[in-house]
PDB file of N, CA and C in Angstrom:
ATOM      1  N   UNK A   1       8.557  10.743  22.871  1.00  0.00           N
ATOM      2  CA  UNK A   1       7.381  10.124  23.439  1.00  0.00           C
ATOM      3  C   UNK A   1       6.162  10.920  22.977  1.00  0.00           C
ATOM      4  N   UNK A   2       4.735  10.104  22.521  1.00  0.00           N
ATOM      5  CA  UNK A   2       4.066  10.514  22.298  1.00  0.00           C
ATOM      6  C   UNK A   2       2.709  10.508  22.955  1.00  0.00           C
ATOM      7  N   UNK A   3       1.748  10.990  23.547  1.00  0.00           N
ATOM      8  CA  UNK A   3       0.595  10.943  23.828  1.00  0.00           C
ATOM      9  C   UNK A   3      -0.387  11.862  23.492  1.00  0.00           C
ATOM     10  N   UNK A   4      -1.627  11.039  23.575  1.00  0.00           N
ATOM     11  CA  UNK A   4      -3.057  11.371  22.993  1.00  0.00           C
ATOM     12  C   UNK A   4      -3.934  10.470  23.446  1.00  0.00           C
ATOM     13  N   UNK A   5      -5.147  10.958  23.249  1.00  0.00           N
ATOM     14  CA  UNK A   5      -6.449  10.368  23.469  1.00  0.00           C
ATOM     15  C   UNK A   5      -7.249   9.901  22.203  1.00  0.00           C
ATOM     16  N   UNK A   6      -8.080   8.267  22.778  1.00  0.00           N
ATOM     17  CA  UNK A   6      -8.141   7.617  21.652  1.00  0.00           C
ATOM     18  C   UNK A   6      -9.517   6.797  21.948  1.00  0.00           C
ATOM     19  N   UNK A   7     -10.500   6.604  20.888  1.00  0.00           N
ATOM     20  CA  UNK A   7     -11.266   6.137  21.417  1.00  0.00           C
ATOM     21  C   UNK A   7     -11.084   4.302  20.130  1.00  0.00           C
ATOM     22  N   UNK A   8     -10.339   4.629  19.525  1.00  0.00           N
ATOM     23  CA  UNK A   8     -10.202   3.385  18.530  1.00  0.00           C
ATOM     24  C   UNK A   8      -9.010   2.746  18.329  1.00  0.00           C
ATOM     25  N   UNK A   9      -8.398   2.139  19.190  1.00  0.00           N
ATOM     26  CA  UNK A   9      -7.081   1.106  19.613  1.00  0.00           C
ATOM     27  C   UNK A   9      -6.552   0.801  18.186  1.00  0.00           C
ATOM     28  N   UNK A  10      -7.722  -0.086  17.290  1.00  0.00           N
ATOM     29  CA  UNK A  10      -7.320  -0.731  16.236  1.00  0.00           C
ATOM     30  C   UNK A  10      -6.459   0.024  14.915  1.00  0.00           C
ATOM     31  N   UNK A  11      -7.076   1.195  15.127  1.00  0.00           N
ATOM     32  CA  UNK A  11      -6.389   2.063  14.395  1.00  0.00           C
ATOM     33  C   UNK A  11      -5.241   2.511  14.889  1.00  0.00           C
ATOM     34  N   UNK A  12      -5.208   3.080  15.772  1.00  0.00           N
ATOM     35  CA  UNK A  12      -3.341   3.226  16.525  1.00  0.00           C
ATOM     36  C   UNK A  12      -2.385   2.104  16.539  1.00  0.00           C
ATOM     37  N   UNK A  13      -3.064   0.878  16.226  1.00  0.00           N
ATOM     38  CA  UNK A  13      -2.366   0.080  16.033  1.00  0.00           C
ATOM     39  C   UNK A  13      -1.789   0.004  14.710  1.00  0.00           C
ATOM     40  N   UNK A  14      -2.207   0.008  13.714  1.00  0.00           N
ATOM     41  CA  UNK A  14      -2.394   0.286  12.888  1.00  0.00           C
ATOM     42  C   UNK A  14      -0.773   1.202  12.079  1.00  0.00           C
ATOM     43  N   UNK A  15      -1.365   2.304  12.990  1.00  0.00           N
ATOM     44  CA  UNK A  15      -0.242   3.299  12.929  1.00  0.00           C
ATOM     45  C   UNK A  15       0.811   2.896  13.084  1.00  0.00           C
ATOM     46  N   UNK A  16       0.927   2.416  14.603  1.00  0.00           N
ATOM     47  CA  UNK A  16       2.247   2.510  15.524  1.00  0.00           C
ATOM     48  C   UNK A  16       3.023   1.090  14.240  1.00  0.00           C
ATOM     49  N   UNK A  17       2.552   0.509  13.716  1.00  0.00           N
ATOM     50  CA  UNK A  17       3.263  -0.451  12.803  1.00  0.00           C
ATOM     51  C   UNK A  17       3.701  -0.093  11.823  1.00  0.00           C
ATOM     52  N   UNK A  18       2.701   1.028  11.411  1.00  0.00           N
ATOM     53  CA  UNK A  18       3.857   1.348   9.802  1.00  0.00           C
ATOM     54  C   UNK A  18       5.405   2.179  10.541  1.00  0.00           C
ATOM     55  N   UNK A  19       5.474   2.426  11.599  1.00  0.00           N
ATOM     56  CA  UNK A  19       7.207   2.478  12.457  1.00  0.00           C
ATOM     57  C   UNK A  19       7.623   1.522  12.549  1.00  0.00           C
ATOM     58  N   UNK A  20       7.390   0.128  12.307  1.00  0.00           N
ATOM     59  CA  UNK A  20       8.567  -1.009  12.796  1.00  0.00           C
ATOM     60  C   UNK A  20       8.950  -1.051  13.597  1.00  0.00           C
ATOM     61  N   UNK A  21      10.158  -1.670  13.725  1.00  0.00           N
ATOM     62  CA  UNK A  21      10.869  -1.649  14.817  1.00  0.00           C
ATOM     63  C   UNK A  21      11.490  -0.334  15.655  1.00  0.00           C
ATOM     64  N   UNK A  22      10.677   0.863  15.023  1.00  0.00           N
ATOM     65  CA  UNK A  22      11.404   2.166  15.320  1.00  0.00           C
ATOM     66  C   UNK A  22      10.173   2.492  16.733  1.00  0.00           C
ATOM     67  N   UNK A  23       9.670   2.010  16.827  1.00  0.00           N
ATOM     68  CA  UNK A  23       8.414   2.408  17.421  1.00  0.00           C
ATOM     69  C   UNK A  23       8.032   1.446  18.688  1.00  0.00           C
ATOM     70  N   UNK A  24       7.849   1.638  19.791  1.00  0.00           N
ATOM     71  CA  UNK A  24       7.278   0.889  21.169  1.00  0.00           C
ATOM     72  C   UNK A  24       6.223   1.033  21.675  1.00  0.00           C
ATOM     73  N   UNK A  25       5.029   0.482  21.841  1.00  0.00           N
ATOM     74  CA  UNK A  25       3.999   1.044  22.959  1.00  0.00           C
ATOM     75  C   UNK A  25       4.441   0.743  23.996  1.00  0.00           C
ATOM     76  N   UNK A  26       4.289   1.734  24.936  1.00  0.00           N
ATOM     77  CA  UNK A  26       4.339   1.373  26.428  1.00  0.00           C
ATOM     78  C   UNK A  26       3.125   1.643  26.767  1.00  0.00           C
ATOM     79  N   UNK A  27       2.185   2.208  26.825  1.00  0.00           N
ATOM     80  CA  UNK A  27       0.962   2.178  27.439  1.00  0.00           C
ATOM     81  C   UNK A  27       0.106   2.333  26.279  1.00  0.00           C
ATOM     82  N   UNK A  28      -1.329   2.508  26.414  1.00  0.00           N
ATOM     83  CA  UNK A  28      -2.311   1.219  27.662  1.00  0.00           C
ATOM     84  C   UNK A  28      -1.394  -0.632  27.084  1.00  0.00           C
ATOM     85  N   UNK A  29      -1.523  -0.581  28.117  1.00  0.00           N
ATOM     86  CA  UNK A  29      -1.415  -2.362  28.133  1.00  0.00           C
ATOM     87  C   UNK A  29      -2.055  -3.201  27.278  1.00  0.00           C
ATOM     88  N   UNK A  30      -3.258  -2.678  27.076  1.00  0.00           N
ATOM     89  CA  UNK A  30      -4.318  -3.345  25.892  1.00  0.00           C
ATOM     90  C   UNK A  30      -3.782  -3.011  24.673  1.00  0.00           C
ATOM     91  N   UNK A  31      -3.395  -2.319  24.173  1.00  0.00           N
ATOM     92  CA  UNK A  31      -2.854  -1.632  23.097  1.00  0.00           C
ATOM     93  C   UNK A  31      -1.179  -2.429  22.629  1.00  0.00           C
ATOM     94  N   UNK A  32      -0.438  -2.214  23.775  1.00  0.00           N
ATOM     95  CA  UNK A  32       0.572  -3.280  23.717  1.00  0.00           C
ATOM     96  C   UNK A  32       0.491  -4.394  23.639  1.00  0.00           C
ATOM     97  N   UNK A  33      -0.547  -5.360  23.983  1.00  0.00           N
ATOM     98  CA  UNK A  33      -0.501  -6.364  23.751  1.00  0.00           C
ATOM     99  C   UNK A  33      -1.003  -6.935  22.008  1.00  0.00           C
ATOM    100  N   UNK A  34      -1.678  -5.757  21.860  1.00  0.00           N
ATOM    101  CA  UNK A  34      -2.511  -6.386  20.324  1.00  0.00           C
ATOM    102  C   UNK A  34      -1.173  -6.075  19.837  1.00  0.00           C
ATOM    103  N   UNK A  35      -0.233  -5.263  19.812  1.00  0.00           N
ATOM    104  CA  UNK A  35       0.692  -5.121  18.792  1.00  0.00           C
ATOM    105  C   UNK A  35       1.446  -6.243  19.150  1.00  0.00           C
ATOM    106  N   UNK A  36       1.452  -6.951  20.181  1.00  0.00           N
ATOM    107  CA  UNK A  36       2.943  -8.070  20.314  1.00  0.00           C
ATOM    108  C   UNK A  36       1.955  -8.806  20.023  1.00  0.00           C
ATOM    109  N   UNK A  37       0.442  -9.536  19.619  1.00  0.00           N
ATOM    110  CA  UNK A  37      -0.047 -10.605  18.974  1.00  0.00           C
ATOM    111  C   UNK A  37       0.042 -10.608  17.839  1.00  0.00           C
ATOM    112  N   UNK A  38       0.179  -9.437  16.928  1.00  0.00           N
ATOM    113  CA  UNK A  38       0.498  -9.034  15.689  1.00  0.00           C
ATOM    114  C   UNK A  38       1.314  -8.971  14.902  1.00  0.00           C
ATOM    115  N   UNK A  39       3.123  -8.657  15.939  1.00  0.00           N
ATOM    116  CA  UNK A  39       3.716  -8.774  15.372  1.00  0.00           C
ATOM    117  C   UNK A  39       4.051 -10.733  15.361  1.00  0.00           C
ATOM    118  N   UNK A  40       3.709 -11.043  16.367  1.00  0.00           N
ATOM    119  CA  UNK A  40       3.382 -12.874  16.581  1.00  0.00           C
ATOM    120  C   UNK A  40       3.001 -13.427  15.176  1.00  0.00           C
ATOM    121  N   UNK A  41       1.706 -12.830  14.652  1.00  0.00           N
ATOM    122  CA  UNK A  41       1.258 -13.708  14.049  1.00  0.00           C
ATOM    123  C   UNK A  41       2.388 -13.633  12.416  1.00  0.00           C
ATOM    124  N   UNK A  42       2.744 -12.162  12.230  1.00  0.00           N
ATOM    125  CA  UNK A  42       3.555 -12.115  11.092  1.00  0.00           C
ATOM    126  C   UNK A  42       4.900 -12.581  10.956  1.00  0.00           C
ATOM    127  N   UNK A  43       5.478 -13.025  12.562  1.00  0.00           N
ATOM    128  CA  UNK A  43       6.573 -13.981  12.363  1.00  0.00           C
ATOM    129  C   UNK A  43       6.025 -14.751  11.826  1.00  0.00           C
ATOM    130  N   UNK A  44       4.992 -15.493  12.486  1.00  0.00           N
ATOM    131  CA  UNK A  44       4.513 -17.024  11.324  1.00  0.00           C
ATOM    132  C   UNK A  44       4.914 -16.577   9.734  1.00  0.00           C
ATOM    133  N   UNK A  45       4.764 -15.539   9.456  1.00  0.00           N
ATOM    134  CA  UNK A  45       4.975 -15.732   7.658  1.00  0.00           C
ATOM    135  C   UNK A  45       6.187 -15.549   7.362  1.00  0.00           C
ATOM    136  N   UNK A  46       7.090 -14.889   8.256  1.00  0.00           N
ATOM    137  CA  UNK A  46       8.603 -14.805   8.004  1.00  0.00           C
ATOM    138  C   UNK A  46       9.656 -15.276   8.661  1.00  0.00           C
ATOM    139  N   UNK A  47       9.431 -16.387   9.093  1.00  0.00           N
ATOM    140  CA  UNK A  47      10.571 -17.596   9.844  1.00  0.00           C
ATOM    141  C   UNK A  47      10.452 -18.616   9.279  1.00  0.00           C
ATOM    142  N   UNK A  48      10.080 -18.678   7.818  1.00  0.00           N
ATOM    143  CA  UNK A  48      10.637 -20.289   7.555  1.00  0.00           C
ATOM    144  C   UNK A  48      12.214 -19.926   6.997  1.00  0.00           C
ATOM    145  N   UNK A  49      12.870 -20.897   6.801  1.00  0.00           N
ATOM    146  CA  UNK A  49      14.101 -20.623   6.498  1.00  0.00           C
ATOM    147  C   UNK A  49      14.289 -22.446   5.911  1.00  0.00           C
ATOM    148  N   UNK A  50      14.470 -22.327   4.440  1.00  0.00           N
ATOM    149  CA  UNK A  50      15.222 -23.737   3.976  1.00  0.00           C
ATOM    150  C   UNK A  50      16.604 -23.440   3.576  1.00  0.00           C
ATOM    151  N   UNK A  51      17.626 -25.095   3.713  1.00  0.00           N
ATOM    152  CA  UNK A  51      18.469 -25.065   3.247  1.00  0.00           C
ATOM    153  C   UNK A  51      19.452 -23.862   4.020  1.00  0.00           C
ATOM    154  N   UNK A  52      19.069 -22.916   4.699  1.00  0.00           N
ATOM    155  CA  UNK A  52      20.105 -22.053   4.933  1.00  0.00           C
ATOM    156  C   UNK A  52      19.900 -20.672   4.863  1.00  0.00           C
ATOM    157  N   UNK A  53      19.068 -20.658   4.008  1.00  0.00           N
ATOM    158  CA  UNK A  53      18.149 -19.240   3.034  1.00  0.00           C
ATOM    159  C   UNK A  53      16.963 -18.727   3.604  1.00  0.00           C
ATOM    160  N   UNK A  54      16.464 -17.724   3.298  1.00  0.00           N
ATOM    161  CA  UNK A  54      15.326 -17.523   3.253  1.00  0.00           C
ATOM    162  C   UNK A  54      14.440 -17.955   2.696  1.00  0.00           C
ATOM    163  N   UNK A  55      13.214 -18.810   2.507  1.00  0.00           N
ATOM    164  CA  UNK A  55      12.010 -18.748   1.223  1.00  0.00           C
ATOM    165  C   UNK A  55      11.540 -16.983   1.046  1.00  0.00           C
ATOM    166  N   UNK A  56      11.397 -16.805   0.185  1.00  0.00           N
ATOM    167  CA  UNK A  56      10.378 -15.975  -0.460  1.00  0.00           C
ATOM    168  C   UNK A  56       9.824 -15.844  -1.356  1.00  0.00           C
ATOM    169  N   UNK A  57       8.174 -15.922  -0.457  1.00  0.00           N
ATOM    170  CA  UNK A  57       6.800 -16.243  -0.547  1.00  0.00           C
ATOM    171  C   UNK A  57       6.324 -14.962  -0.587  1.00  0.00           C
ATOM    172  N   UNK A  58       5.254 -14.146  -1.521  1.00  0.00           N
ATOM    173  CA  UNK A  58       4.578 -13.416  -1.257  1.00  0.00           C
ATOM    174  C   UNK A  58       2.871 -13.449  -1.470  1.00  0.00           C
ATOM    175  N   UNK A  59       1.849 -13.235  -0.278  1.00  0.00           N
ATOM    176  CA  UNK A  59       0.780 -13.403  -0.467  1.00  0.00           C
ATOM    177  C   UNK A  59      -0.260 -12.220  -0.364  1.00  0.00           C
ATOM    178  N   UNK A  60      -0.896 -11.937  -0.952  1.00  0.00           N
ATOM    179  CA  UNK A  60      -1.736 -10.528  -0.342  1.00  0.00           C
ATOM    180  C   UNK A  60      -3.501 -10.989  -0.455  1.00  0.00           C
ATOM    181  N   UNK A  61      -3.999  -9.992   0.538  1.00  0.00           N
ATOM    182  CA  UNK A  61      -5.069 -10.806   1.442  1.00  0.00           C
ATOM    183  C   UNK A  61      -5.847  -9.741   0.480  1.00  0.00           C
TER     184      UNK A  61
END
């Protein structure tokens, strides 16, 4: 478990993602939630599935 003081969320967010699935926020609540809208929005790019398979699509912003 880790704690610290933070005055910029977006960036800890940031962080706590390049861990994957190795990694949990439990607190602040605000902080947890941007990461579960985030990881939300990047299912959208990795749940299509044809035929049986995966597609793979790669796009960079």
């Amino acid at each position: 478990m880790l704690e610290f003081e933070t005055r910029n969320l977006e960036e800890v967010k940031r962080w706590v993602m390049t861990y994957g699935a190795e990694a949990e926020v439990l607190k602040p609540d605000r902080l947890r939630e941007m990461v579960t809208r985030e990881l939300q929005e990047a299912m959208k790019h990795y749940s299509t599935v044809v035929k049986g398979k995966m597609a793979v699509t790669a796009s960079f912003v």
